[in-house]
Each structure stands twice: as C-alpha cells, then as structure tokens.
N, C-alpha and C. Protein backbone atom coordinates (compact mmCIF):
# COMPACT_ATOMS: atom_id res chain seq x y z
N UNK A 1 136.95 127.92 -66.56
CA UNK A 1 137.53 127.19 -67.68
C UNK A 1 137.10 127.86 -68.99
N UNK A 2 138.45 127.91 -69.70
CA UNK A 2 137.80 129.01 -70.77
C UNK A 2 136.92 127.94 -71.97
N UNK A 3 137.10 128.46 -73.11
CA UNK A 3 136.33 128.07 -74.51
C UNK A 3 136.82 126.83 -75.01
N UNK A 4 136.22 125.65 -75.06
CA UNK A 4 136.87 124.55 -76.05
C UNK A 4 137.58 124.73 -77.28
N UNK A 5 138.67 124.93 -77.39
CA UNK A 5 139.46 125.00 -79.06
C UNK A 5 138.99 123.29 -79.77
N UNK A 6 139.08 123.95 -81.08
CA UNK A 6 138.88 122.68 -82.31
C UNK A 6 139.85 122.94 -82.54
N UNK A 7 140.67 121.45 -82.85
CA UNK A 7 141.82 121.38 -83.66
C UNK A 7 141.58 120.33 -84.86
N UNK A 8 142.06 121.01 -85.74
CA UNK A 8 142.26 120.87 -87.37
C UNK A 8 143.16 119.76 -87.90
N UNK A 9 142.63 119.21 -88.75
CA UNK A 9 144.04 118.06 -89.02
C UNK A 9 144.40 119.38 -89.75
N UNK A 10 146.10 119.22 -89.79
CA UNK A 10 146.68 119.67 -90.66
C UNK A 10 147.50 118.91 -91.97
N UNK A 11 147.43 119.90 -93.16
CA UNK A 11 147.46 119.31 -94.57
C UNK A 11 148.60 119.61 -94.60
N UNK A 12 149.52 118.80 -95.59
CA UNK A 12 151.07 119.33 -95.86
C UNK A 12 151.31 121.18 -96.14
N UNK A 13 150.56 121.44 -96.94
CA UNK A 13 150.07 122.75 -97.12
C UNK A 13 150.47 123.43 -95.58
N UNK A 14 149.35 123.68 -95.08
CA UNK A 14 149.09 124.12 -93.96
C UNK A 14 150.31 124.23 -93.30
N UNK A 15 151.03 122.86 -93.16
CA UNK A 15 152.02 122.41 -91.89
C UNK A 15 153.16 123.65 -92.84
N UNK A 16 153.19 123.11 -93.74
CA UNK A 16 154.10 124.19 -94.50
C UNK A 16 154.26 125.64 -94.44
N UNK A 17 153.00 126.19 -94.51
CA UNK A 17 153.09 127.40 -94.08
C UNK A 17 153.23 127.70 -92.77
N UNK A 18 152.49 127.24 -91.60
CA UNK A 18 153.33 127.31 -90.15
C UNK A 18 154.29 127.24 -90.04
N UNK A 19 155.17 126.20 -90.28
CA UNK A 19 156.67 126.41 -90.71
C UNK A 19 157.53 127.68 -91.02
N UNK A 20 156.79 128.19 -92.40
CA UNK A 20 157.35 129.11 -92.61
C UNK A 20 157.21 130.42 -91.68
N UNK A 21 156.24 130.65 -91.37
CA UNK A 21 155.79 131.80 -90.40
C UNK A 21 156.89 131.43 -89.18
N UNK A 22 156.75 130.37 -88.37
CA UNK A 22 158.05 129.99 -87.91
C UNK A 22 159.22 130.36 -87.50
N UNK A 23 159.77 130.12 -89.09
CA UNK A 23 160.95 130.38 -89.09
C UNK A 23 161.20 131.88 -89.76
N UNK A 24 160.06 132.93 -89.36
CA UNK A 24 160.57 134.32 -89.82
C UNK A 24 160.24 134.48 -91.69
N UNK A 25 159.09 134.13 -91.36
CA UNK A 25 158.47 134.48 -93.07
C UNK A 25 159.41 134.49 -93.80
N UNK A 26 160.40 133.53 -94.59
CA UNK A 26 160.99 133.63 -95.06
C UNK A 26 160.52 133.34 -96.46
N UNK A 27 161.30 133.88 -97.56
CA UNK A 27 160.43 134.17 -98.74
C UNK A 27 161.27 133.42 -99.82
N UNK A 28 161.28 132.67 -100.55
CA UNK A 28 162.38 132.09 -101.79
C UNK A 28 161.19 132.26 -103.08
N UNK A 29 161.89 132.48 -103.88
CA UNK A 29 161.84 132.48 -105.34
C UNK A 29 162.81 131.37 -106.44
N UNK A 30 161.48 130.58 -106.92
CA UNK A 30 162.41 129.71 -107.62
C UNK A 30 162.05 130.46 -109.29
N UNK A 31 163.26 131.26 -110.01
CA UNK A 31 163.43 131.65 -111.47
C UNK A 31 163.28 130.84 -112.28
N UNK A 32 162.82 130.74 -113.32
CA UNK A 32 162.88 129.48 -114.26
C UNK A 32 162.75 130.51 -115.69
N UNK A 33 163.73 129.61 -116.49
CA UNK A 33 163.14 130.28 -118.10
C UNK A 33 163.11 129.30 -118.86
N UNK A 34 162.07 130.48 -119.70
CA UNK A 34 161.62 129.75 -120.74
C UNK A 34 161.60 129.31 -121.99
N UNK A 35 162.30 128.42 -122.00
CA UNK A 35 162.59 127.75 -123.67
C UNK A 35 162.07 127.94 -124.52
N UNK A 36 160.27 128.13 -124.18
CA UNK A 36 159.96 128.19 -125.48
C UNK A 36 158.33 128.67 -124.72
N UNK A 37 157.34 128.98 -125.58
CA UNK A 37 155.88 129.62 -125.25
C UNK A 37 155.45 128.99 -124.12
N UNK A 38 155.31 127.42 -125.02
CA UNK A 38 154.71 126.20 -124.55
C UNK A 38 154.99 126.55 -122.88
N UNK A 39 156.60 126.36 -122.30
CA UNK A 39 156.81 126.16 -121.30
C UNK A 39 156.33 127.54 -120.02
N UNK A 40 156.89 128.02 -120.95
CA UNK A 40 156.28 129.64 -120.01
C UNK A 40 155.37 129.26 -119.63
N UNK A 41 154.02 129.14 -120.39
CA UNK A 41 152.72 129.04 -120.25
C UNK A 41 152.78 128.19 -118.64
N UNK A 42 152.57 127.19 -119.02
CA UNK A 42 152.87 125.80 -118.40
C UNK A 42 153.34 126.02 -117.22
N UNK A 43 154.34 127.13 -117.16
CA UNK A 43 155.19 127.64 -115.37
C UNK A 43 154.12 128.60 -115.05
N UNK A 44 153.54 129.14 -115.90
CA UNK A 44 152.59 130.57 -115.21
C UNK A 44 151.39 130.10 -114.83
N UNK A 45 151.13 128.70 -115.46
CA UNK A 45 149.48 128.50 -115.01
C UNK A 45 149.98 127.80 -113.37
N UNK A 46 151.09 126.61 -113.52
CA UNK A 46 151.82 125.55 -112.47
C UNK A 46 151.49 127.39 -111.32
N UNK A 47 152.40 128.10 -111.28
CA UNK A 47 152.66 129.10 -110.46
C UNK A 47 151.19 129.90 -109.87
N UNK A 48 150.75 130.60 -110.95
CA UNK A 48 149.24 130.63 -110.62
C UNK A 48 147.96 129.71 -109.57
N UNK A 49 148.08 128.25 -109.81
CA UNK A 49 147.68 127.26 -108.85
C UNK A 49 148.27 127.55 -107.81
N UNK A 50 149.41 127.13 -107.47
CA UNK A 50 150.64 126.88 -106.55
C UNK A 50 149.88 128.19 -105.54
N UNK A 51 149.57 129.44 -106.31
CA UNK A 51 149.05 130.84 -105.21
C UNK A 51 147.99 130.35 -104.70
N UNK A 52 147.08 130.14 -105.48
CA UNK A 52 145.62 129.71 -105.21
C UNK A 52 145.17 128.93 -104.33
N UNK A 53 146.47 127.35 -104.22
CA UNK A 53 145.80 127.25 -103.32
C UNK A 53 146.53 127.25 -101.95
N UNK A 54 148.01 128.18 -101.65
CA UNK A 54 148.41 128.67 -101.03
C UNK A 54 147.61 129.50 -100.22
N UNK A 55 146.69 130.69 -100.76
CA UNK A 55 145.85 131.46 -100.53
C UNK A 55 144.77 131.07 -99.81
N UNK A 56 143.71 130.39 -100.54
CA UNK A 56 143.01 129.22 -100.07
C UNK A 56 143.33 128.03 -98.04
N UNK A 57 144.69 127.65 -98.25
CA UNK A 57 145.19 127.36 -97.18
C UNK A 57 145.48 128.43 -96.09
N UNK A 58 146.13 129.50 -96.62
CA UNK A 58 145.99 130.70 -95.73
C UNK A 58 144.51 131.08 -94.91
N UNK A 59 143.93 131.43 -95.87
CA UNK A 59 142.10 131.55 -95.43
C UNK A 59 142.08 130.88 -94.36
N UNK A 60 141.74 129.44 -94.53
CA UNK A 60 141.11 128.21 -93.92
C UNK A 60 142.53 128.37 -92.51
N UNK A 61 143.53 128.38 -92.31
CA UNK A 61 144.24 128.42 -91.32
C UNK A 61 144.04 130.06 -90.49
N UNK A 62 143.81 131.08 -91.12
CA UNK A 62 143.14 131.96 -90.44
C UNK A 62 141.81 131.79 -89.80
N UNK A 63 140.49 131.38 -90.56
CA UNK A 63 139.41 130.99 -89.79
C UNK A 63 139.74 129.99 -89.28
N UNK A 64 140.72 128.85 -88.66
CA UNK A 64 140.52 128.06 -87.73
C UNK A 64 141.41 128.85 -86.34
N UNK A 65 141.95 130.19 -86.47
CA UNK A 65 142.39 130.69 -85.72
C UNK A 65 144.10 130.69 -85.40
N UNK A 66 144.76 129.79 -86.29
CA UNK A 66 146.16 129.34 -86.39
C UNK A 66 147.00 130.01 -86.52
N UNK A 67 146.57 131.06 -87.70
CA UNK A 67 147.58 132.14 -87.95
C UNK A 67 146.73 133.45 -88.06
N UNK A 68 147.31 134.79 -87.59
CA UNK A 68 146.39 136.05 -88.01
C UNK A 68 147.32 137.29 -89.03
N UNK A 69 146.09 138.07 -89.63
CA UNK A 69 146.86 138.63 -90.19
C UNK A 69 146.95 140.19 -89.36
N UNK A 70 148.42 140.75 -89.41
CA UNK A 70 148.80 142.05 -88.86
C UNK A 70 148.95 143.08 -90.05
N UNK A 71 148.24 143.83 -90.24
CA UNK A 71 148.44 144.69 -91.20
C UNK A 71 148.50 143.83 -92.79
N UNK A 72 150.08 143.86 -93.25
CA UNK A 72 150.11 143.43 -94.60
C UNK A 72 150.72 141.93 -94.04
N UNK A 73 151.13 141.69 -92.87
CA UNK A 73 151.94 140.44 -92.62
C UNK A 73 151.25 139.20 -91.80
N UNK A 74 151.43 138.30 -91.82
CA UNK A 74 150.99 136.82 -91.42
C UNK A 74 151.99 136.15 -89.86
N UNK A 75 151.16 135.80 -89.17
CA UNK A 75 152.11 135.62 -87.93
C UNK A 75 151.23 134.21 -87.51
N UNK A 76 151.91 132.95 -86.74
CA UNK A 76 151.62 132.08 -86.47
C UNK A 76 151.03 132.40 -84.82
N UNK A 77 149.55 132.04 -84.31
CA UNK A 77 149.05 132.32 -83.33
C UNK A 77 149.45 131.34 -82.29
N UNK A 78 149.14 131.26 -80.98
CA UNK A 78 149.46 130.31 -80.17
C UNK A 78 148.74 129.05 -80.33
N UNK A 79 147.13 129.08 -80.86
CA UNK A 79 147.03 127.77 -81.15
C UNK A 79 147.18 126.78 -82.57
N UNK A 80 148.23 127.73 -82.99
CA UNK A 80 148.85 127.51 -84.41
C UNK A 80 150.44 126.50 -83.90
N UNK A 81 150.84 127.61 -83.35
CA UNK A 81 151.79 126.84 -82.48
C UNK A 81 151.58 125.18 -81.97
N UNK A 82 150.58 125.18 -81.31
CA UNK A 82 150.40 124.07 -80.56
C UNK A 82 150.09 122.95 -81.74
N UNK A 83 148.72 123.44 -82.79
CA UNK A 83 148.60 122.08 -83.78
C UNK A 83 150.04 121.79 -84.60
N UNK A 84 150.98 122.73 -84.78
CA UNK A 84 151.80 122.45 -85.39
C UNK A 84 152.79 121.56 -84.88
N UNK A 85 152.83 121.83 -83.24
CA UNK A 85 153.78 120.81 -82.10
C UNK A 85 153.14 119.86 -82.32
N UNK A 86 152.05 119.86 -82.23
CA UNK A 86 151.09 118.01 -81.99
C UNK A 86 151.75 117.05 -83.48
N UNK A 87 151.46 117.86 -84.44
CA UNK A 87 151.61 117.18 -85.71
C UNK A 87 153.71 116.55 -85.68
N UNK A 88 154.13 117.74 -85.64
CA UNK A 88 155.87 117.25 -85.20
C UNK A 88 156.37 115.85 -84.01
N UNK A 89 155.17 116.39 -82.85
CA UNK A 89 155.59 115.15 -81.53
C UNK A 89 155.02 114.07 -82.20
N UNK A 90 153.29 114.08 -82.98
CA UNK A 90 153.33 112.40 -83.74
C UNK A 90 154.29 111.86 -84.32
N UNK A 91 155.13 112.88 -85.64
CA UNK A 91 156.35 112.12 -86.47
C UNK A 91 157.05 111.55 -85.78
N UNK A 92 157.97 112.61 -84.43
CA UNK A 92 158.58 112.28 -83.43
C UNK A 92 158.15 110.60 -82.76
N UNK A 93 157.40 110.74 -82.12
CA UNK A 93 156.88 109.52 -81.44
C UNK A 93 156.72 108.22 -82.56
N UNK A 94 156.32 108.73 -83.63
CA UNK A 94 156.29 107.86 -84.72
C UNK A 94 157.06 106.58 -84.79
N UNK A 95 158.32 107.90 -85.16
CA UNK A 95 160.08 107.48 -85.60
C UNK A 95 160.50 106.71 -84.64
N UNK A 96 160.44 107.24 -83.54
CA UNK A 96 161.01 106.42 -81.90
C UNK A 96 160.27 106.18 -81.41
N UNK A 97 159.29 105.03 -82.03
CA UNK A 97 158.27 103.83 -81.34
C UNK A 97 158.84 102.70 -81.42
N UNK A 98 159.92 102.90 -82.42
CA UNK A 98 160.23 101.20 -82.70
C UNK A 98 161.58 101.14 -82.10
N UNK A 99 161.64 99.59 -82.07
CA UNK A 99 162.89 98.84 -80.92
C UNK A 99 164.24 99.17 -81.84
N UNK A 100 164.64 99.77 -81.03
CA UNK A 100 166.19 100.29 -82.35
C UNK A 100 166.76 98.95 -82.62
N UNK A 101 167.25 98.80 -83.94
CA UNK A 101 168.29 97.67 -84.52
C UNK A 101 169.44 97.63 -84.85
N UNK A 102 170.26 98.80 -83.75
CA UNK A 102 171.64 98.50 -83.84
C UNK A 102 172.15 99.08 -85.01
N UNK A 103 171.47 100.17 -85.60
CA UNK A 103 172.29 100.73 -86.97
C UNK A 103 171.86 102.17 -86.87
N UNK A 104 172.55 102.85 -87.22
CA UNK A 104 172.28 104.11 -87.43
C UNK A 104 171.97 104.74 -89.04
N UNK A 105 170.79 106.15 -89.03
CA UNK A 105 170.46 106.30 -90.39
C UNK A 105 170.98 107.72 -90.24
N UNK A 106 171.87 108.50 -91.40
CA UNK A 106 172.44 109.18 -91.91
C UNK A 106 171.66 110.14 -92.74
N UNK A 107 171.73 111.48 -92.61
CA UNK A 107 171.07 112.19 -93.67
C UNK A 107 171.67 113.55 -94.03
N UNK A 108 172.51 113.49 -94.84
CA UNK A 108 173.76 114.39 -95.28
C UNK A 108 173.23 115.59 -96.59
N UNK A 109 173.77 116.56 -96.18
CA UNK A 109 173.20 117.71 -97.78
C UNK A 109 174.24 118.57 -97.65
N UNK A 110 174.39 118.92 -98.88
CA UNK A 110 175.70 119.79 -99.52
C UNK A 110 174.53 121.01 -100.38
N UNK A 111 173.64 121.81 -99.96
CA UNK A 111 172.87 122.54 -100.41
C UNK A 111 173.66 123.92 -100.57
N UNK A 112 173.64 124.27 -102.19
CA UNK A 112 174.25 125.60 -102.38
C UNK A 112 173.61 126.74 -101.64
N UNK A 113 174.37 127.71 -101.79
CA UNK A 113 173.96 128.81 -100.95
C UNK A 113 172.42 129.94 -101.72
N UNK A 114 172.54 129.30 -102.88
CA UNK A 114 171.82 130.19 -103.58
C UNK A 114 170.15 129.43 -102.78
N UNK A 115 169.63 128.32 -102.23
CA UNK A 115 169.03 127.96 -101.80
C UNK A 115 169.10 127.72 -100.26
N UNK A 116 169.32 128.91 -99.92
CA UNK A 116 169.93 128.84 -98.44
C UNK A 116 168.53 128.67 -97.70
N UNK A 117 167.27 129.47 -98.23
CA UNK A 117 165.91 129.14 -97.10
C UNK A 117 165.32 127.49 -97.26
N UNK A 118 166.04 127.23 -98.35
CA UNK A 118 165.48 125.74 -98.30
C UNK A 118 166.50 124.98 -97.70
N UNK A 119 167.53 125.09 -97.54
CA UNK A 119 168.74 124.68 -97.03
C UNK A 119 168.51 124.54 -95.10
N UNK A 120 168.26 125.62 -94.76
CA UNK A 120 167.57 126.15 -93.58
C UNK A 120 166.07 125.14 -93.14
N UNK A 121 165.22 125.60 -93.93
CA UNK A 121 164.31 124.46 -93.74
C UNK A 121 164.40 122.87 -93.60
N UNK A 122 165.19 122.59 -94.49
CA UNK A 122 165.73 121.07 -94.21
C UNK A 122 166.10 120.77 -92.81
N UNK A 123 167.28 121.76 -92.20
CA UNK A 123 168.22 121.80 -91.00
C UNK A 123 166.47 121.70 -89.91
N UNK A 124 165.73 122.49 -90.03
CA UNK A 124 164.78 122.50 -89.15
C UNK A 124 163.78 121.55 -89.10
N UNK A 125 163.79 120.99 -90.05
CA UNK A 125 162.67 119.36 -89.63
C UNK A 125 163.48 118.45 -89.07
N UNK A 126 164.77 118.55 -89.94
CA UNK A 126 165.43 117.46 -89.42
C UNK A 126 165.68 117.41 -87.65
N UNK A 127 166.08 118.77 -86.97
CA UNK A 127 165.74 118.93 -85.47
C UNK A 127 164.26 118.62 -84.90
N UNK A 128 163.09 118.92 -85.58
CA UNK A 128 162.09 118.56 -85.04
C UNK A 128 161.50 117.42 -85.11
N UNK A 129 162.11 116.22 -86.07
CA UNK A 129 162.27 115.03 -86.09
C UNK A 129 162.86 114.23 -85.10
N UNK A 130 164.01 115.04 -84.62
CA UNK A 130 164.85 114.42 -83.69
C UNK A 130 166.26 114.10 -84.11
N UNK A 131 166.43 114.38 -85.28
CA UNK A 131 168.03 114.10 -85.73
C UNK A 131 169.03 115.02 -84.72
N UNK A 132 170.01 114.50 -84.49
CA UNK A 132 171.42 115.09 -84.08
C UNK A 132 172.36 115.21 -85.07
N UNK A 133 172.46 116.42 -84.74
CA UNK A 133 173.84 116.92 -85.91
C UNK A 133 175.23 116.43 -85.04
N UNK A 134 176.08 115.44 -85.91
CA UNK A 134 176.26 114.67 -85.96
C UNK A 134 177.76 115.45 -86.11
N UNK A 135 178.43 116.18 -87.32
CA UNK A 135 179.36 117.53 -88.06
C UNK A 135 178.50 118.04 -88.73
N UNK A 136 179.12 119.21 -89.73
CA UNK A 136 178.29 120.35 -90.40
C UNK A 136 177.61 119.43 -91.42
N UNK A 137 176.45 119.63 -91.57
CA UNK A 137 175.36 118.94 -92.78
C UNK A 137 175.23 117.33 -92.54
N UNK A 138 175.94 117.19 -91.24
CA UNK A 138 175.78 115.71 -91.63
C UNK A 138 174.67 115.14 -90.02
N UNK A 139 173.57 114.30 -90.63
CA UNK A 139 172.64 114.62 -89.00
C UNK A 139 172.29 112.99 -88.84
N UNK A 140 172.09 112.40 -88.02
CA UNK A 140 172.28 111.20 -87.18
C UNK A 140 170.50 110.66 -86.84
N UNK A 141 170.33 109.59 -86.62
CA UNK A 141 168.89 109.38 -85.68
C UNK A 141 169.12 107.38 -86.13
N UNK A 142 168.58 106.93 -84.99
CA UNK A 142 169.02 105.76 -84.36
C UNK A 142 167.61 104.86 -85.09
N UNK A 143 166.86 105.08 -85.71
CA UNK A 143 165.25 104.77 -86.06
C UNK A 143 165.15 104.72 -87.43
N UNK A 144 164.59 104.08 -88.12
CA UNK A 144 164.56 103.59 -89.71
C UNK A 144 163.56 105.19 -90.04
N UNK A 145 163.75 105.35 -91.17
CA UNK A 145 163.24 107.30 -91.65
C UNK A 145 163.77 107.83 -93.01
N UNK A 146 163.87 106.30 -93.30
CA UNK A 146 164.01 106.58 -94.96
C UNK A 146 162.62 107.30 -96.01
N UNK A 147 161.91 107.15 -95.11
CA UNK A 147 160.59 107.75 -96.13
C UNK A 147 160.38 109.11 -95.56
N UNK A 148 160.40 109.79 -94.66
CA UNK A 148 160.94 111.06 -94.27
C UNK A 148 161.84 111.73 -94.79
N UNK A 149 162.71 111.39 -94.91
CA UNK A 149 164.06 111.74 -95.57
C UNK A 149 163.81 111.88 -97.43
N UNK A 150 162.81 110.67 -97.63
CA UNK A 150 162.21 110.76 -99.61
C UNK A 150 161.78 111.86 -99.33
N UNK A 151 160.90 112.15 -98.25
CA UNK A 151 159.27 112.83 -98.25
C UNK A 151 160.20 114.27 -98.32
N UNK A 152 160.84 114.77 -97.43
CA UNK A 152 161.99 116.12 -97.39
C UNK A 152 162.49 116.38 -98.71
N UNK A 153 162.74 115.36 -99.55
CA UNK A 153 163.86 115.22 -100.72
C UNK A 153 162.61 115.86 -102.11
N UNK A 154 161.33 115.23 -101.80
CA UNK A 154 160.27 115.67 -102.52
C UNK A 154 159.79 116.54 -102.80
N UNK A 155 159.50 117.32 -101.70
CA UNK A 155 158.93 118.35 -100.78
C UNK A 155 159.89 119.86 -101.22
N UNK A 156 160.88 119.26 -101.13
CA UNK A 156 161.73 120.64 -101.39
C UNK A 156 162.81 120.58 -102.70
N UNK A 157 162.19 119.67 -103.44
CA UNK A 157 162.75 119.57 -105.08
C UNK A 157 164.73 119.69 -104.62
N UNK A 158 165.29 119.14 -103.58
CA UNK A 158 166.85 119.31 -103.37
C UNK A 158 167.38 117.86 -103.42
N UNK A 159 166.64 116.81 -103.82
CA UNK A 159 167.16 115.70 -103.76
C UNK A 159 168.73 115.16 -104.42
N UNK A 160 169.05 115.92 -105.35
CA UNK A 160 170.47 115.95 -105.86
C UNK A 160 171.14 116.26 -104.93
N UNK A 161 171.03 117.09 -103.66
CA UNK A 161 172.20 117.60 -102.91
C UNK A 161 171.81 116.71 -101.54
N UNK A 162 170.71 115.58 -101.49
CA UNK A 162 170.58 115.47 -100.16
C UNK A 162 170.29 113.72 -100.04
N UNK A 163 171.36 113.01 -99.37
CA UNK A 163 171.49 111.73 -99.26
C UNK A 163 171.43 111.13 -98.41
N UNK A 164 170.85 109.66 -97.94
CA UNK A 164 170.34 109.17 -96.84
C UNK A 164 171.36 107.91 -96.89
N UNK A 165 171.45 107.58 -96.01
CA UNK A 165 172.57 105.77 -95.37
C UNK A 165 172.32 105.19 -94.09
N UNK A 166 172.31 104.15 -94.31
CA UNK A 166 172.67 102.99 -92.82
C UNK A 166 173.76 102.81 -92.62
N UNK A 167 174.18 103.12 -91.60
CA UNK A 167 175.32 102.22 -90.86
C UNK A 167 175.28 101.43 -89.73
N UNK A 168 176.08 100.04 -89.94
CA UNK A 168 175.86 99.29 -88.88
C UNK A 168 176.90 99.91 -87.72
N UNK A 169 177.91 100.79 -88.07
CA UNK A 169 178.76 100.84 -87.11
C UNK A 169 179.08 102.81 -86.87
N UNK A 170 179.57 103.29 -86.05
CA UNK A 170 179.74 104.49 -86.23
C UNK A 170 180.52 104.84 -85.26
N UNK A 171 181.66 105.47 -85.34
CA UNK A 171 182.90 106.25 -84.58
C UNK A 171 181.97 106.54 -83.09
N UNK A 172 182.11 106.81 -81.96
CA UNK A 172 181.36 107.54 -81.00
C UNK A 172 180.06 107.37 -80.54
N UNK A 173 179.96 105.98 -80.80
CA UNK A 173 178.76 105.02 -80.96
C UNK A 173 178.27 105.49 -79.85
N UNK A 174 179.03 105.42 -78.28
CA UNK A 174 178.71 105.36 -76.90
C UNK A 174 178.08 106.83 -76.59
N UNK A 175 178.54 107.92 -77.27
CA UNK A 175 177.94 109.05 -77.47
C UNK A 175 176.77 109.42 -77.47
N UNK A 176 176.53 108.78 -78.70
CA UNK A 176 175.02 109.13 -79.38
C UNK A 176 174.10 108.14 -78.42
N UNK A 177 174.32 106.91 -78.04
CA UNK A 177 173.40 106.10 -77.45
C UNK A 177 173.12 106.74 -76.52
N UNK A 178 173.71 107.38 -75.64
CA UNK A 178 173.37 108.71 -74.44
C UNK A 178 172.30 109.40 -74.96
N UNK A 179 172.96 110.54 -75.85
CA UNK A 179 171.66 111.28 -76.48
C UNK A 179 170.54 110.99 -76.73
N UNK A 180 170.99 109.83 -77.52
CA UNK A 180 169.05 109.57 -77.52
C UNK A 180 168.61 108.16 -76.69
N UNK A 181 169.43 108.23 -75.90
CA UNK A 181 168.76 106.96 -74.37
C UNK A 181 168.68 105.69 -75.17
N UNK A 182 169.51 105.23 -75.26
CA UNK A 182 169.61 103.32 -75.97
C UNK A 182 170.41 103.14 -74.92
C-alpha cells in the first residue's frame, strides 16, 4: 500500500485554476482604458494583486502536489484531478439531495464571441454541475441553483449576458425526467 495523500480544501482560487489547466490553459485578457490617471492606477494596482495572489495559489497548489510545473508550463497532476472531482461531486450531490418540486430551473447565455474562454467556462461548470443542454445556450437541471448560477454570474463578471428561470411546466417534460431519473 503506497503513501497516504493529504487532501487540501480547495479555495475558489485554486478550484479556478484547476479548471483552467483543465480545460487547456486557456488564457483571456480583459483590456480596460483609462479615463483618467486615477483609474489606470487603480486597474494596475487591482491587476498587480489579482497576480500575486494567483501566484501565491499556484505555489501552495504545487507544494500540495496538484499541479506541476513542465518547463515554462503548468499541468494539472492526478491528485489534482481527483481534489478537483471531490469538490464538483459535493456541488453535484449538493444540488441533487433535495426532493425535486416539480419545476424546472433554466440557465440561458447569449455570450459574445469576443469572450469565448469565458463563454466556454460557463458551458463547463454548468456540465459538471449536472445541467443538460437543453438547445444551444440554453441548459436545464430539475433542483433549485439559483445561487450557483449568482455565484457563475459573479465569478465571471458576464451577468448581463447570463439569465436564470423557473418553470413549472416544460415541452418534453417526460424526456428530461429520464435523464436525470425522477
């Protein structure tokens, strides 16, 4: 029997960057200008942090063994993998602990293309949550997840393009109750 692994709570941070490693190091740049000194300033120090303690999280997820570095690049390890599944199957199990009430919750985005890795990222929690895509952008789940859906909307500053609903009733009802066993 090999070595006992420690597993780490993981911080939004953290979970975030596994994610990204993930899904193919994907890299976005958000541009901003500046009106005036004041604001510059203000984006360069905000941006400056934002590295720091990006960096910082990197570290600490390398010494717990999660992710390693290859040369100049960052790759998610196998027991990076696994804390990152544990943390997804809690939400999972979370969401679908409770006795469904006969309504379905909706979570729709019209995300421009110019934000396509965040666009992408959305599409991928929402699968590891358990949503079913439902048509294009539009994704389904049988379990109340309105604060998931804020928490996504927060998280990735797209809340203008990304909207949540109940319905008591829905086309293909008999469908979906299959999929997810009601």
């Amino acid at each position: 029997m090999g070595p006992k692994t420690r597993r780490h709570k993981l911080g939004p941070q953290a979970r975030d960057i596994l994610q990204e490693l993930t899904l193919g190091d994907l890299l976005y740049a958000h541009l901003t200008s500046a009106g005036s000194t004041k604001t510059f300033y203000k984006t360069a120090h905000e941006r400056a942090a934002a590295r720091y303690r990006q960096k910082k999280t990197i570290e600490r997820l390398e010494m717990w063994g999660y992710i390693e570095r290859i040369d100049e690049s960052l790759s998610i390890t196998k027991d990076g993998a696994l804390a990152l599944g544990s943390v997804t199957n809690k939400t999972r199990l979370l969401l679908t602990s409770k006795t469904w009430d006969h309504k379905w919750r909706l979570a729709t985005f019209d995300i421009p293309e110019k934000y396509a890795p965040l666009r992408n990222k959305v599409r991928e929690i929402l699968k590891k949550a358990g949503f079913v895509l439902l048509q294009q952008s539009v994704w389904v789940f049988p379990h109340e997840c309105e604060e998931l859906v804020q928490l996504i909307k927060q998280e990735s500053k797209l809340s203008q393009y990304i909207l949540y609903g109940v319905l008591e009733r829905i086309e293909n009802e008999e469908r979906l109750k299959k999929i997810f066993g009601l």
